[in-house]
C-alpha atoms as a PDB file:
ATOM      1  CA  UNK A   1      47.755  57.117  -4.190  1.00  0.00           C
ATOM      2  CA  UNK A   2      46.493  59.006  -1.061  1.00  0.00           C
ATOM      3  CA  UNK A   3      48.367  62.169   0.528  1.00  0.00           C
ATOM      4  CA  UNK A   4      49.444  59.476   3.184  1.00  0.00           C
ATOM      5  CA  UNK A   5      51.223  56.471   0.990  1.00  0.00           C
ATOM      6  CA  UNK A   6      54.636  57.399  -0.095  1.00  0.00           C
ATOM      7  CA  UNK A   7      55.631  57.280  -4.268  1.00  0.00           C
ATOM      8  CA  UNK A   8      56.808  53.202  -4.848  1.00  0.00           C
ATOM      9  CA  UNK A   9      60.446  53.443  -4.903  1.00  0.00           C
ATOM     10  CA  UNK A  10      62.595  50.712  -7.069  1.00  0.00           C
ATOM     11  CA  UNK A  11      65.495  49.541  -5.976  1.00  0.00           C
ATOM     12  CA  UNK A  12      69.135  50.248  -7.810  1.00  0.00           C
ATOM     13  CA  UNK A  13      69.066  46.477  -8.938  1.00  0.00           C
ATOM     14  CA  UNK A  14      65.651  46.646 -10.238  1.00  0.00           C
ATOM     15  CA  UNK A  15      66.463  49.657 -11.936  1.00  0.00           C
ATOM     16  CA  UNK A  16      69.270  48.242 -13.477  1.00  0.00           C
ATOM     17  CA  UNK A  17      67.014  45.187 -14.780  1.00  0.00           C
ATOM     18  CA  UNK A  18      64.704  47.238 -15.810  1.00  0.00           C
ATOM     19  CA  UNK A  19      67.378  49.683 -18.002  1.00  0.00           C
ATOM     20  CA  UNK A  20      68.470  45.905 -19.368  1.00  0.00           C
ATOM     21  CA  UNK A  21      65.700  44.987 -21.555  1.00  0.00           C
ATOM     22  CA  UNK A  22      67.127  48.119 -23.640  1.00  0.00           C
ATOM     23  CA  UNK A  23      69.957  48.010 -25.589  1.00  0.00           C
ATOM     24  CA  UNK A  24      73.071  47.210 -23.489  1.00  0.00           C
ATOM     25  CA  UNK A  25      74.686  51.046 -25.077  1.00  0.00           C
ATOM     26  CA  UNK A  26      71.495  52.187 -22.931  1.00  0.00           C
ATOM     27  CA  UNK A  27      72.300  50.086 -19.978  1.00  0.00           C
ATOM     28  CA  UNK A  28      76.019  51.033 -19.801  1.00  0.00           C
ATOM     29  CA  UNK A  29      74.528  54.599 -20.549  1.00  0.00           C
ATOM     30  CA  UNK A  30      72.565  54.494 -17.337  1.00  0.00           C
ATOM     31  CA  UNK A  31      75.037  52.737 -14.723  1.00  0.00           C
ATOM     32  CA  UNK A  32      77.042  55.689 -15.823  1.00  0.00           C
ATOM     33  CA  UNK A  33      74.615  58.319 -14.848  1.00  0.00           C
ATOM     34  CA  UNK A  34      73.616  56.058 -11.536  1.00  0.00           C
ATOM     35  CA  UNK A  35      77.023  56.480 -10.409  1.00  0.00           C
ATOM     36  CA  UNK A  36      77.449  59.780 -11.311  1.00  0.00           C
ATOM     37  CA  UNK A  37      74.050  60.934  -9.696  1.00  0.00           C
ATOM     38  CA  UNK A  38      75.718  59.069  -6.286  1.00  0.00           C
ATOM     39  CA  UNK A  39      79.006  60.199  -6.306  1.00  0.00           C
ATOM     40  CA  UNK A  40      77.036  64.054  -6.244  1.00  0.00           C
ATOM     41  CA  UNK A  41      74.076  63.134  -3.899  1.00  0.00           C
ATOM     42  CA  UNK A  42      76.701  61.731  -1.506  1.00  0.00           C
ATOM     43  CA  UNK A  43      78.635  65.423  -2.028  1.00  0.00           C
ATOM     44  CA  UNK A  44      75.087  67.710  -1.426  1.00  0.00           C
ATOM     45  CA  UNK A  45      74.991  65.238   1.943  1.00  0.00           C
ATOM     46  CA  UNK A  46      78.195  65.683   3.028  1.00  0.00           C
ATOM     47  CA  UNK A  47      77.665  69.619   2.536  1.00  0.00           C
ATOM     48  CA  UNK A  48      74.818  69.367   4.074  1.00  0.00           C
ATOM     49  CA  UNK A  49      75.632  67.328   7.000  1.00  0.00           C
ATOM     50  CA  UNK A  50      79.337  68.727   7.701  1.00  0.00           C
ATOM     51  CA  UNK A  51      79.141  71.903   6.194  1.00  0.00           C
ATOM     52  CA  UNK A  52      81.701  73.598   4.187  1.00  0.00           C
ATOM     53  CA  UNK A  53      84.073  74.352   7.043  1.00  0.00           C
ATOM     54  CA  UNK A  54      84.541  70.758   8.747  1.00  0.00           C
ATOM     55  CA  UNK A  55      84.046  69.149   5.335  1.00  0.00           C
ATOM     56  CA  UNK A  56      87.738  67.099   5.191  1.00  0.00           C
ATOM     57  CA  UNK A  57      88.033  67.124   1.139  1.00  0.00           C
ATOM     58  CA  UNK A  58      91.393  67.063   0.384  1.00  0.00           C
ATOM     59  CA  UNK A  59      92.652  64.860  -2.417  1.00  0.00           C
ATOM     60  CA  UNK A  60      88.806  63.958  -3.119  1.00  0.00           C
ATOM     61  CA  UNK A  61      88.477  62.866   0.197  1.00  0.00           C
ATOM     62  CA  UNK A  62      84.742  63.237   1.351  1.00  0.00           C
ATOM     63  CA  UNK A  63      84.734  63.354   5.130  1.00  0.00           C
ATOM     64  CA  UNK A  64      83.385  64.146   8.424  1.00  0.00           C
ATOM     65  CA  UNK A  65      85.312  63.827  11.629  1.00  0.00           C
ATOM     66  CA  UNK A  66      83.573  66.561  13.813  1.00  0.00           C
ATOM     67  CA  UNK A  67      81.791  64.341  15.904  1.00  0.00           C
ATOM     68  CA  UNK A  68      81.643  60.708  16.522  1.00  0.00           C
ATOM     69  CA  UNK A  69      80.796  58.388  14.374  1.00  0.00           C
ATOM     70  CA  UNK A  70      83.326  59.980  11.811  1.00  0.00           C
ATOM     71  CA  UNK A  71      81.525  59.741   8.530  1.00  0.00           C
ATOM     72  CA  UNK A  72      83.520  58.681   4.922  1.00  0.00           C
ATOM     73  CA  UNK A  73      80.857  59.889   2.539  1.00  0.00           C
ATOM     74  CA  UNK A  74      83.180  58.299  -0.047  1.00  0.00           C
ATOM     75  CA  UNK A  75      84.013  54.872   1.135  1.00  0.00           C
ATOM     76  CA  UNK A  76      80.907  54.253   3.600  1.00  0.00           C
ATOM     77  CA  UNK A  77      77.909  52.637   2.161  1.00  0.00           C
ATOM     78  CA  UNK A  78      74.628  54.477   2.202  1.00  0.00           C
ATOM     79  CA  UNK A  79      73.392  52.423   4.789  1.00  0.00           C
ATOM     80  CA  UNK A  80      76.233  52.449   7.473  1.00  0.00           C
ATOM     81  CA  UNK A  81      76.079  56.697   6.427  1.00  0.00           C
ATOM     82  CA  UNK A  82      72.632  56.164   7.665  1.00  0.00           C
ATOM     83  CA  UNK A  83      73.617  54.631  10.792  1.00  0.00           C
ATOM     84  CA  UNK A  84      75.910  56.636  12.099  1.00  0.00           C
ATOM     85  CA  UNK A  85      74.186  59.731  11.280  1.00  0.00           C
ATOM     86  CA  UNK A  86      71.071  58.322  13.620  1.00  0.00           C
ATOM     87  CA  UNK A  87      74.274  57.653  16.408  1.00  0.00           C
ATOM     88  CA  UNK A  88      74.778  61.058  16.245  1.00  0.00           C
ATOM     89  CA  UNK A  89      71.355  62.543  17.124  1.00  0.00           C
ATOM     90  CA  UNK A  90      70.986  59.916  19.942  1.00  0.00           C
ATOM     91  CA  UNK A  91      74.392  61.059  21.166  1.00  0.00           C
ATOM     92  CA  UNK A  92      72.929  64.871  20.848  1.00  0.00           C
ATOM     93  CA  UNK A  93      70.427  63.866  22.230  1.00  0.00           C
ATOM     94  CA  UNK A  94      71.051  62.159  25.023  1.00  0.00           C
ATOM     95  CA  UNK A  95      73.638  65.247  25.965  1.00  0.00           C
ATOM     96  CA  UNK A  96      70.903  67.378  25.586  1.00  0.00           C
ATOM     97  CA  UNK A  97      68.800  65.451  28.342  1.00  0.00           C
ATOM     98  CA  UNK A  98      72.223  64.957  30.370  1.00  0.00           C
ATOM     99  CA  UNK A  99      72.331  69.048  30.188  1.00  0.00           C
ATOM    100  CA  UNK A 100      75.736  69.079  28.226  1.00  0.00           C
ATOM    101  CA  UNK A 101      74.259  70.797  24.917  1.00  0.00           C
END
């Protein structure tokens, strides 16, 4: 692999396939740490992406409504997180080049 190619990257389903040809202890084993590695990745994002102080977490809530699109690192799926996070910078954007930033 060259500097240049990024590391192959498997998919969650092919993951889970591949955990399946083990024992299904192992497989139930590993869906458990999946979700658990999600539930904190999506936590380091929101912290990273909110911050602390505009980070709505009450009652394990998971959210970010300081700018539009709000953002439900909880309930939204990784892709749609994805989305609106790209909305944002072309809104900063775009205020930037308006002169409003």
């Amino acid at each position: 692999m060259s500097n240049r190619e990024s590391p192959p990257c498997i998919s969650h389903t092919h993951a889970i396939a591949l955990v399946g040809e083990n024992e299904s202890g192992g497989r139930d084993q590993e869906l458990e740490r999946l979700k658990e590695d999600n539930q904190i990745l999506r936590e380091l994002l929101a912290i990273r992406v909110a911050g602390l102080p505009k980070l709505y977490s009450d009652d394990g809530e998971l959210q970010d409504n300081s700018q539009v699109p709000f953002i439900d690192f909880r309930r939204d799926s990784a892709a749609l997180i994805r989305r609106k996070l790209v909305e944002r910078s072309r809104r900063r954007l775009a205020a930037m080049q308006n002169g409003k930033a």
